[in-house]
N, C-alpha and C. Protein backbone atom coordinates (compact mmCIF):
# COMPACT_ATOMS: atom_id res chain seq x y z
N UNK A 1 33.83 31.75 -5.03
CA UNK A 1 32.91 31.54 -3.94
C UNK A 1 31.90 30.47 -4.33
N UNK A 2 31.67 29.43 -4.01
CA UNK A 2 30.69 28.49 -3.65
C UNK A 2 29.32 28.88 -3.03
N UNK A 3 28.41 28.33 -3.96
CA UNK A 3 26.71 28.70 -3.53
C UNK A 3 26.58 27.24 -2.89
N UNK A 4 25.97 27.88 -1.81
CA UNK A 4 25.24 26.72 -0.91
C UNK A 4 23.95 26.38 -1.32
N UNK A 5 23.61 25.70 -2.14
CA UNK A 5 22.06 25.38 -3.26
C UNK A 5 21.08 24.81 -1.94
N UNK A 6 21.41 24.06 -0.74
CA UNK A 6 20.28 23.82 0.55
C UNK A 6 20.15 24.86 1.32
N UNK A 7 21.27 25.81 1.39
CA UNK A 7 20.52 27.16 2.65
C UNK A 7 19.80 27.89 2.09
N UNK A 8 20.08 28.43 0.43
CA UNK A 8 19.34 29.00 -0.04
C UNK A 8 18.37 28.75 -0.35
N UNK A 9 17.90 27.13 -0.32
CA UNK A 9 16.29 26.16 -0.54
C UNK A 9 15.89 26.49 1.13
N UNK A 10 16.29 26.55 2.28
CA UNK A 10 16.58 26.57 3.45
C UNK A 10 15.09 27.95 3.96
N UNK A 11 16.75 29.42 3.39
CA UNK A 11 15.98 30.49 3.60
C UNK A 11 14.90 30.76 2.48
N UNK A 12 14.64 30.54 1.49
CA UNK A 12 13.69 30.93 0.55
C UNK A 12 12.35 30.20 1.28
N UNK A 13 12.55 29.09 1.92
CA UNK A 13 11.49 28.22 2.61
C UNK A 13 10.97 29.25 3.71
N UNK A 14 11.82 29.80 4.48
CA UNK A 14 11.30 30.14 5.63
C UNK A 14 10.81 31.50 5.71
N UNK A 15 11.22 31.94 4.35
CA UNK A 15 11.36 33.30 4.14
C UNK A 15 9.65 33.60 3.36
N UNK A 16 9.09 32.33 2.77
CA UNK A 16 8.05 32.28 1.99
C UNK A 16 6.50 32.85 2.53
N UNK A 17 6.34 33.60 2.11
CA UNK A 17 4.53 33.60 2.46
C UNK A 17 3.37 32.46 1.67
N UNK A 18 3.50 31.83 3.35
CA UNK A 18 2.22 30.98 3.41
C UNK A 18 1.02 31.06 3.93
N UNK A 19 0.40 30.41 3.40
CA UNK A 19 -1.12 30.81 3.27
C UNK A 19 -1.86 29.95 4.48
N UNK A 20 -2.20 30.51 5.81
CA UNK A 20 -2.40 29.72 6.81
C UNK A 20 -3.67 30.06 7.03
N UNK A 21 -4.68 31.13 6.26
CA UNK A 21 -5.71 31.12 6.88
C UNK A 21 -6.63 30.23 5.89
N UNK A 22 -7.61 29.31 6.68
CA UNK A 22 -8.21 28.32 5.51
C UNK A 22 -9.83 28.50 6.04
N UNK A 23 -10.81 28.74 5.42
CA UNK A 23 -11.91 28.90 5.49
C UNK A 23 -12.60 27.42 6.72
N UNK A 24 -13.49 27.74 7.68
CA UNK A 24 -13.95 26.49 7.96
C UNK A 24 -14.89 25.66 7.34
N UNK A 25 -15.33 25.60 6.20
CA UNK A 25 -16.11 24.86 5.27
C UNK A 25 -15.07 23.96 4.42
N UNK A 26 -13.34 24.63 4.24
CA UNK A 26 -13.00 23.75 2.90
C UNK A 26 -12.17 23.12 4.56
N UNK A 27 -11.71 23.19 5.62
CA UNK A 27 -10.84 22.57 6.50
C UNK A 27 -11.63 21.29 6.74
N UNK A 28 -13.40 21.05 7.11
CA UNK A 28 -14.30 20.47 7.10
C UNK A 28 -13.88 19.47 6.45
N UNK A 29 -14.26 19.89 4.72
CA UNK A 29 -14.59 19.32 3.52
C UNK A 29 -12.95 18.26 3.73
N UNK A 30 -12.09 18.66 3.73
CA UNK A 30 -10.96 18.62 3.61
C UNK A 30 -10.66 17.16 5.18
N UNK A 31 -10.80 17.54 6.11
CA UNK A 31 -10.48 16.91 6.86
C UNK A 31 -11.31 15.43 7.51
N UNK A 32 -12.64 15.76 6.74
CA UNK A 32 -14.05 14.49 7.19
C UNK A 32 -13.49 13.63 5.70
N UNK A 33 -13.76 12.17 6.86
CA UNK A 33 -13.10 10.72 5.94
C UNK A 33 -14.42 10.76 4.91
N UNK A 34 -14.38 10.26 3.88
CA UNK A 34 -15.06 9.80 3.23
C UNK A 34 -14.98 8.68 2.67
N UNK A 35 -15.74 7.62 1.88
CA UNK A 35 -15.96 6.96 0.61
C UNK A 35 -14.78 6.90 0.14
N UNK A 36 -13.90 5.32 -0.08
CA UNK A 36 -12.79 5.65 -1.66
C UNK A 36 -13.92 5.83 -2.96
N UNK A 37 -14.39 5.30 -2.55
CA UNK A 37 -15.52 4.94 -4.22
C UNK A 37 -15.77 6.57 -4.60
N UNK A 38 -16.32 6.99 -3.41
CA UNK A 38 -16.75 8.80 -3.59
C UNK A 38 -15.77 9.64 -4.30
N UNK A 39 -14.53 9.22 -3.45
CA UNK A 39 -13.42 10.29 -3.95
C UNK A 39 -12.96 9.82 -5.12
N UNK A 40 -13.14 8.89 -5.32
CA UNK A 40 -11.92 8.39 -6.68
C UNK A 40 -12.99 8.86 -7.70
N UNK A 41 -14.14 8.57 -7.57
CA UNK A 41 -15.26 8.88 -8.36
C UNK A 41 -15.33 10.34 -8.91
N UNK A 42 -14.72 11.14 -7.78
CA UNK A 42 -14.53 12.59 -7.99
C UNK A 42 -13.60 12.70 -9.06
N UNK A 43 -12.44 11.90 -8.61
CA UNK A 43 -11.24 12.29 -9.05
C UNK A 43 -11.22 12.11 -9.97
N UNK A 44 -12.52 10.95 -10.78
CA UNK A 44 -11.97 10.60 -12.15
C UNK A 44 -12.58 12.01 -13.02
N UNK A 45 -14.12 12.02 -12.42
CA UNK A 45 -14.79 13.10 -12.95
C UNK A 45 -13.93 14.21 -12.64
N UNK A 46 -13.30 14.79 -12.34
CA UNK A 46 -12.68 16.19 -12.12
C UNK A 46 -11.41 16.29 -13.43
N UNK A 47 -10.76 15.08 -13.75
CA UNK A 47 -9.90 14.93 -14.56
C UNK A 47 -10.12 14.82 -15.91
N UNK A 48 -11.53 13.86 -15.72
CA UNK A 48 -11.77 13.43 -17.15
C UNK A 48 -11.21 12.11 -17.75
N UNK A 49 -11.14 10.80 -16.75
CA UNK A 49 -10.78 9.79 -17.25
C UNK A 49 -11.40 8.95 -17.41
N UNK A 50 -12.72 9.25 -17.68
CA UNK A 50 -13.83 7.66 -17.88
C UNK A 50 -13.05 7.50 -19.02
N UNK A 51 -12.99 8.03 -20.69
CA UNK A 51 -12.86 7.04 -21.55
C UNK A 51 -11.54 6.54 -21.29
N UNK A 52 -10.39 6.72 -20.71
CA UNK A 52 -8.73 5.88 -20.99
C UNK A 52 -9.66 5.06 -20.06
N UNK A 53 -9.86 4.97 -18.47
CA UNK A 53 -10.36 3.93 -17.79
C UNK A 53 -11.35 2.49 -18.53
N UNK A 54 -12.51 3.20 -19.11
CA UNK A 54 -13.16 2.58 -20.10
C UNK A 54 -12.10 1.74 -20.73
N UNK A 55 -10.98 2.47 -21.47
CA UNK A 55 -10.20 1.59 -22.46
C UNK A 55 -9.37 0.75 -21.95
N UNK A 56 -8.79 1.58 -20.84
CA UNK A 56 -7.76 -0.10 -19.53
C UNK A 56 -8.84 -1.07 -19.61
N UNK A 57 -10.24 -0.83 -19.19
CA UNK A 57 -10.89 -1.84 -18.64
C UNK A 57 -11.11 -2.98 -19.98
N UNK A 58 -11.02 -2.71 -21.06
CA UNK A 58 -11.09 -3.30 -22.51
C UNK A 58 -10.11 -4.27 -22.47
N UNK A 59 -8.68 -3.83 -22.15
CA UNK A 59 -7.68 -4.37 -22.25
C UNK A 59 -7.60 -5.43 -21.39
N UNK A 60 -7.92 -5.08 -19.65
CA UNK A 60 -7.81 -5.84 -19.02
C UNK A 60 -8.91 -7.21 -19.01
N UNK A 61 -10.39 -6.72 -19.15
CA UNK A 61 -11.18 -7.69 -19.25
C UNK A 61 -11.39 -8.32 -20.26
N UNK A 62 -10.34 -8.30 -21.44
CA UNK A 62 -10.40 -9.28 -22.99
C UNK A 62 -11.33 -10.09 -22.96
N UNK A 63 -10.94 -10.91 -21.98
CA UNK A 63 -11.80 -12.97 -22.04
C UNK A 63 -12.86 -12.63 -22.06
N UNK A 64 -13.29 -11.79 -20.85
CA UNK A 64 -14.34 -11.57 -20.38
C UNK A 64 -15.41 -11.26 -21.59
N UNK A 65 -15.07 -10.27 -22.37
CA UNK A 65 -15.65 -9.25 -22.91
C UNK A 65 -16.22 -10.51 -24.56
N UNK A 66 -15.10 -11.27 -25.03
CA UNK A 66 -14.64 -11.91 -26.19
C UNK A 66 -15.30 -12.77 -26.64
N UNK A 67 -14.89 -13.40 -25.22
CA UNK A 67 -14.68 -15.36 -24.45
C UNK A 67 -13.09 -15.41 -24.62
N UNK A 68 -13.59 -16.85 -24.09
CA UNK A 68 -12.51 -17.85 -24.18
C UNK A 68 -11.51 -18.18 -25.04
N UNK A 69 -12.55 -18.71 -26.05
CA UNK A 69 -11.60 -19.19 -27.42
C UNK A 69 -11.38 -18.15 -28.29
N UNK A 70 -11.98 -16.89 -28.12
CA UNK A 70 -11.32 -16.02 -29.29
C UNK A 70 -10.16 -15.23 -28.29
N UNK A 71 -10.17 -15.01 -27.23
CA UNK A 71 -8.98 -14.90 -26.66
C UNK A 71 -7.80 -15.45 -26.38
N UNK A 72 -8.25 -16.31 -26.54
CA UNK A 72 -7.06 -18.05 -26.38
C UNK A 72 -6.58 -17.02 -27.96
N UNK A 73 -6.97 -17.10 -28.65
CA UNK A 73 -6.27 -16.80 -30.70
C UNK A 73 -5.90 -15.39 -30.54
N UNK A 74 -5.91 -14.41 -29.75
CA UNK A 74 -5.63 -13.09 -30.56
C UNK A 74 -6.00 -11.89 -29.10
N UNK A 75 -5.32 -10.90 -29.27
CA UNK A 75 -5.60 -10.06 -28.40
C UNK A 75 -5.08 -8.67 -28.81
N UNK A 76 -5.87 -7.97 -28.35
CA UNK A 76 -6.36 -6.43 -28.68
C UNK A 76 -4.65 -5.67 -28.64
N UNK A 77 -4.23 -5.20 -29.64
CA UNK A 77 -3.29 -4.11 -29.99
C UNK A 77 -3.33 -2.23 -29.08
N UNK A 78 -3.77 -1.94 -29.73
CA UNK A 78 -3.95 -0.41 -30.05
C UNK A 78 -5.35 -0.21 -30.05
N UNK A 79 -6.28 1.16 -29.58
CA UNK A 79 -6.74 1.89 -29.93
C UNK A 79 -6.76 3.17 -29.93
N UNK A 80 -6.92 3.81 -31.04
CA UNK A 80 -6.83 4.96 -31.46
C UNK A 80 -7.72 5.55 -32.31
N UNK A 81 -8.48 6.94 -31.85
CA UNK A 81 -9.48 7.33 -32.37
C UNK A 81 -11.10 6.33 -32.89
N UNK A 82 -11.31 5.68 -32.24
CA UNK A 82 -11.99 4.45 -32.37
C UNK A 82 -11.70 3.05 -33.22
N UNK A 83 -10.57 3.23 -33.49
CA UNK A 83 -10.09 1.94 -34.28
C UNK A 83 -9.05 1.05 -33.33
N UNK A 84 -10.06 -0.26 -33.19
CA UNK A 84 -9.17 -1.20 -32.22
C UNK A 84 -8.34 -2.05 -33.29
N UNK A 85 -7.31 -2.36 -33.10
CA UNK A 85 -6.23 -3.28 -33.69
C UNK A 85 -6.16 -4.55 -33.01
N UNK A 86 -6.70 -5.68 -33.77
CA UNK A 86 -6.18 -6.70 -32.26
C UNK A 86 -5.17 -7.82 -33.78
N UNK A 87 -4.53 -8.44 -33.22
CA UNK A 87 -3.23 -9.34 -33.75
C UNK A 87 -3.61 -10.64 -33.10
N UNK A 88 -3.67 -11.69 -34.39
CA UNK A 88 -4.06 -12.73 -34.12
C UNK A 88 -3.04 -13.59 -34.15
N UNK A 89 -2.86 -15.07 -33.53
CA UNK A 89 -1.69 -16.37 -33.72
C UNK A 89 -1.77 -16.95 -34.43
N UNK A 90 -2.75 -16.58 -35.65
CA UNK A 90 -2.07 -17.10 -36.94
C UNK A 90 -2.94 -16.44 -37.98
N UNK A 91 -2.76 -16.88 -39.38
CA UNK A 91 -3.33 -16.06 -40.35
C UNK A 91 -4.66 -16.69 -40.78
N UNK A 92 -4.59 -17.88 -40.14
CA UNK A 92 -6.64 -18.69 -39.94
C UNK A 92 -7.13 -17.96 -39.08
N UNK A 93 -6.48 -17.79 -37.91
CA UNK A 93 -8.10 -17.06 -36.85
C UNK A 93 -7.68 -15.37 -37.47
N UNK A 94 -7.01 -14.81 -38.00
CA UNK A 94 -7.18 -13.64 -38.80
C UNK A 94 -8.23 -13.62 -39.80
N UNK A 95 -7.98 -14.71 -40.54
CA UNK A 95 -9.53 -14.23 -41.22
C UNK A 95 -10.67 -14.75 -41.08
N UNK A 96 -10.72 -15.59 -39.83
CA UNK A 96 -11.81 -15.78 -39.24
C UNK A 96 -12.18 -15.04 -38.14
N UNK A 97 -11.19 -13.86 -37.55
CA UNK A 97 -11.78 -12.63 -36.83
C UNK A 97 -12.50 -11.83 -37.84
N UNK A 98 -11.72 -11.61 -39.12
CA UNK A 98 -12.03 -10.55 -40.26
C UNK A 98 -13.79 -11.06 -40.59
N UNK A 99 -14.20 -12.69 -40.16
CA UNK A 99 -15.08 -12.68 -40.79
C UNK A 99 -16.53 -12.47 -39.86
N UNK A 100 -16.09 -12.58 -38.83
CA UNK A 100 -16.97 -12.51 -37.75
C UNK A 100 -16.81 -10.79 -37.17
N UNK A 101 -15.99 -9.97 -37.81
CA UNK A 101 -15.76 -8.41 -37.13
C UNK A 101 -16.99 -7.65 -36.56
N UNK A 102 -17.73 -8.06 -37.06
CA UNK A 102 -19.39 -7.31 -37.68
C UNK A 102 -19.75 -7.62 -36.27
N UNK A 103 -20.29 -8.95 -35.63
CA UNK A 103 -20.87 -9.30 -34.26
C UNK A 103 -19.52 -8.99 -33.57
N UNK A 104 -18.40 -9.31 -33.72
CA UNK A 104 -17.54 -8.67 -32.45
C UNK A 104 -17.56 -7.49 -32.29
N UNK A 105 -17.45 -6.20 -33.19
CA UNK A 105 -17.64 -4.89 -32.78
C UNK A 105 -19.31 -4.35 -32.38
N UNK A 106 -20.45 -5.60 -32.69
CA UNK A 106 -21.59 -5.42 -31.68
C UNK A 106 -21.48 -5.82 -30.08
N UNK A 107 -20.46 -6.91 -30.10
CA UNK A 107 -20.32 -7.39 -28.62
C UNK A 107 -19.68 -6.51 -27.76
N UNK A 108 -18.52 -5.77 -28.52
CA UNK A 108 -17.40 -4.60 -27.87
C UNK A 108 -18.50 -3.22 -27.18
N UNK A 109 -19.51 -3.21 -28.31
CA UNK A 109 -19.97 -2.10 -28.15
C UNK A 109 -21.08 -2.07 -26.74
N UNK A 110 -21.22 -3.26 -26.41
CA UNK A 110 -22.75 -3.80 -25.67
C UNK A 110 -21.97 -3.99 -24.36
N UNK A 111 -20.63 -4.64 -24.59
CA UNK A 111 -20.46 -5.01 -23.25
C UNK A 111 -19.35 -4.46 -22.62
N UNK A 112 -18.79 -3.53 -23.42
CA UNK A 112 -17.44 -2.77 -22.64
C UNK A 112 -18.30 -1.23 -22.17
N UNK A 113 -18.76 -0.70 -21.59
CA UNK A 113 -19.62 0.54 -21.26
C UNK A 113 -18.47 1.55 -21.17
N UNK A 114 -18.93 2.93 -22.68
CA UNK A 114 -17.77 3.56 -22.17
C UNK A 114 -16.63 3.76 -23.46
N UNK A 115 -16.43 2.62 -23.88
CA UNK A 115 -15.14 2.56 -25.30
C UNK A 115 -16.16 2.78 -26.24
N UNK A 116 -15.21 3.75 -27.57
CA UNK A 116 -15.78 4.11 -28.37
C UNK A 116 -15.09 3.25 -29.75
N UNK A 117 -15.95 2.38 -29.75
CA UNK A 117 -15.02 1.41 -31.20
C UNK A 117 -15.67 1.58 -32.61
N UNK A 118 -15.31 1.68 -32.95
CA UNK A 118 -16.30 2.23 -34.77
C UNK A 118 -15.49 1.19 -35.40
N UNK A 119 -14.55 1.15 -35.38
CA UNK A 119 -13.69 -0.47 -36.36
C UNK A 119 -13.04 -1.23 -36.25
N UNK A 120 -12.47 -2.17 -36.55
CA UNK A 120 -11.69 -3.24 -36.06
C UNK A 120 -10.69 -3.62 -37.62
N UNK A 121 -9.95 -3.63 -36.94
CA UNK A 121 -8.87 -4.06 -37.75
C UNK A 121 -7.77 -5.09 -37.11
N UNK A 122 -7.85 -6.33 -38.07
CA UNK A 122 -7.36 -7.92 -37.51
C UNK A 122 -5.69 -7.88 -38.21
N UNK A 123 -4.94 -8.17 -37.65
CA UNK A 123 -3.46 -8.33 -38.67
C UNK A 123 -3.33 -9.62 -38.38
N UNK A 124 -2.93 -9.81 -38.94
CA UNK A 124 -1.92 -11.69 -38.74
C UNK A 124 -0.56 -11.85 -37.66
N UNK A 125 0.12 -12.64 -37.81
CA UNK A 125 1.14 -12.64 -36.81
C UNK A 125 2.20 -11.89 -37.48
N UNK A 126 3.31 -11.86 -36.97
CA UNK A 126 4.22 -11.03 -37.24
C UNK A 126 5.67 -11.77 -38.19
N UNK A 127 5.61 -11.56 -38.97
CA UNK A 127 6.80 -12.52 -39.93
C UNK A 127 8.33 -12.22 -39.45
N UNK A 128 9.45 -13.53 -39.43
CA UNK A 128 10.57 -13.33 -38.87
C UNK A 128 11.35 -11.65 -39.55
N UNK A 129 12.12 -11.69 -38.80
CA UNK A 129 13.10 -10.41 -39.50
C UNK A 129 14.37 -11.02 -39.71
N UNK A 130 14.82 -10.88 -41.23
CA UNK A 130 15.92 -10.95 -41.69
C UNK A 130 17.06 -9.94 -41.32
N UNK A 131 16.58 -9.35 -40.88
CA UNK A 131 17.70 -7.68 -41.22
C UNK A 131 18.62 -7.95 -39.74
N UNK A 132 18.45 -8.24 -38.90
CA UNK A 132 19.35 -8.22 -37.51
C UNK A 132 19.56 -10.09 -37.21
N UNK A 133 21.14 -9.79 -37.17
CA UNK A 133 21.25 -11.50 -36.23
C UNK A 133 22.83 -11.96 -36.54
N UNK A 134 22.90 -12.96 -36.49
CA UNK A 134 24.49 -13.44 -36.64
C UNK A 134 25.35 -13.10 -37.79
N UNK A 135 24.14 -13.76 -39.13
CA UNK A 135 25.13 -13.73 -40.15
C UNK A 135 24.62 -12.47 -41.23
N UNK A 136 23.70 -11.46 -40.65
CA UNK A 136 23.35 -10.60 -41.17
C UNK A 136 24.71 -9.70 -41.61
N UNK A 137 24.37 -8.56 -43.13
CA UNK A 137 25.33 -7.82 -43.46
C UNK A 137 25.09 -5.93 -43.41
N UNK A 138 25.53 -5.78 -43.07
CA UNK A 138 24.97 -4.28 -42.96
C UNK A 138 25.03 -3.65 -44.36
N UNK A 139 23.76 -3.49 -44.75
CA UNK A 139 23.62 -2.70 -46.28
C UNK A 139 23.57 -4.13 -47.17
N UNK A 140 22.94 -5.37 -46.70
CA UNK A 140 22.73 -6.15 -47.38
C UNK A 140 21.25 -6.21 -47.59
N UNK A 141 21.17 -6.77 -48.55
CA UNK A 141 19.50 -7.15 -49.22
C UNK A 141 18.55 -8.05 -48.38
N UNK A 142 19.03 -9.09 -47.57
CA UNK A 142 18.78 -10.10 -47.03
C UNK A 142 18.91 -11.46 -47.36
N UNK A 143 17.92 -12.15 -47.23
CA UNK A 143 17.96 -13.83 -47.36
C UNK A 143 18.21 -14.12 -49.10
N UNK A 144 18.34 -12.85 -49.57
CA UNK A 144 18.22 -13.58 -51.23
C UNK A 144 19.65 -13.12 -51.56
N UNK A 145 20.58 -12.00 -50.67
CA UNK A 145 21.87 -12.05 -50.92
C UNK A 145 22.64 -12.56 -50.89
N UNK A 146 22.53 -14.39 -50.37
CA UNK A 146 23.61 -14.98 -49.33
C UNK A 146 24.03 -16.05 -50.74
N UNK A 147 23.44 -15.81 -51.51
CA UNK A 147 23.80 -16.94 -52.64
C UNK A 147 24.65 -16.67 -53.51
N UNK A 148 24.75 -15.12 -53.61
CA UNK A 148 24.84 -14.49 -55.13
C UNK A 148 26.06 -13.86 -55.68
């Protein structure tokens, strides 16, 4: 015998006790337009998303927050537990973020309202990978095996 999985979604529907009596204060509350600003405002407070919002807004407003030219060189990674990661385009403006960290995590702190940054940590760019590609060997050493 074959179960019919929609009549039985069907009758369990019709069969359900629903809840039709609704107070006239929440039908009110419920049905008068309001404010997006109001509600979303609710919504964030009811959830609890100022700090991720705070931290989108980090991400999204970089330049803003930076400038120009240190954004033009490098942009924000990761944060986690107050440690921002940002990765720079080369290993000069790396340690010329590393050397200026001190006023950038005063600027982060002044002008992003909201993110909680306690440190900064600068990496360099990212070095090629030997291990995957044409003439790669599986269970080989890499670039120093090809001679030997």
């Amino acid at each position: 015998m074959r179960r019919d999985i929609a009549r039985e979604l069907f009758r369990s529907y019709r069969t359900r006790n629903r809840k039709t009596e609704n107070t006239d204060e929440e039908r009110s509350k419920r049905d008068e337009p309001g404010k997006l600003s109001e509600v979303l405002g609710e919504l964030i407070a009811t959830r609890d998303w100022k700090k991720g919002i705070a931290e989108g807004t980090l991400f999204s407003n970089w330049r803003e927050i930076v400038g120009d030219e240190v954004a033009a060189h490098c942009e924000p990674i990761t944060l986690l537990e107050g440690r921002l990661t940002i990765r720079a385009e080369s290993t000069a403006w790396a340690t010329q973020l590393r050397l200026i960290s001190d006023e950038l995590l005063k600027t982060l702190q002044t002008r992003s309202e909201g993110v909680l940054v306690d440190e900064i940590v600068v990496i360099g760019p990212s070095a090629p990978s030997w291990k995957r590609g044409l003439r790669s060997i599986k269970g080989a050493k890499g670039p120093r095996d090809t001679y030997g």
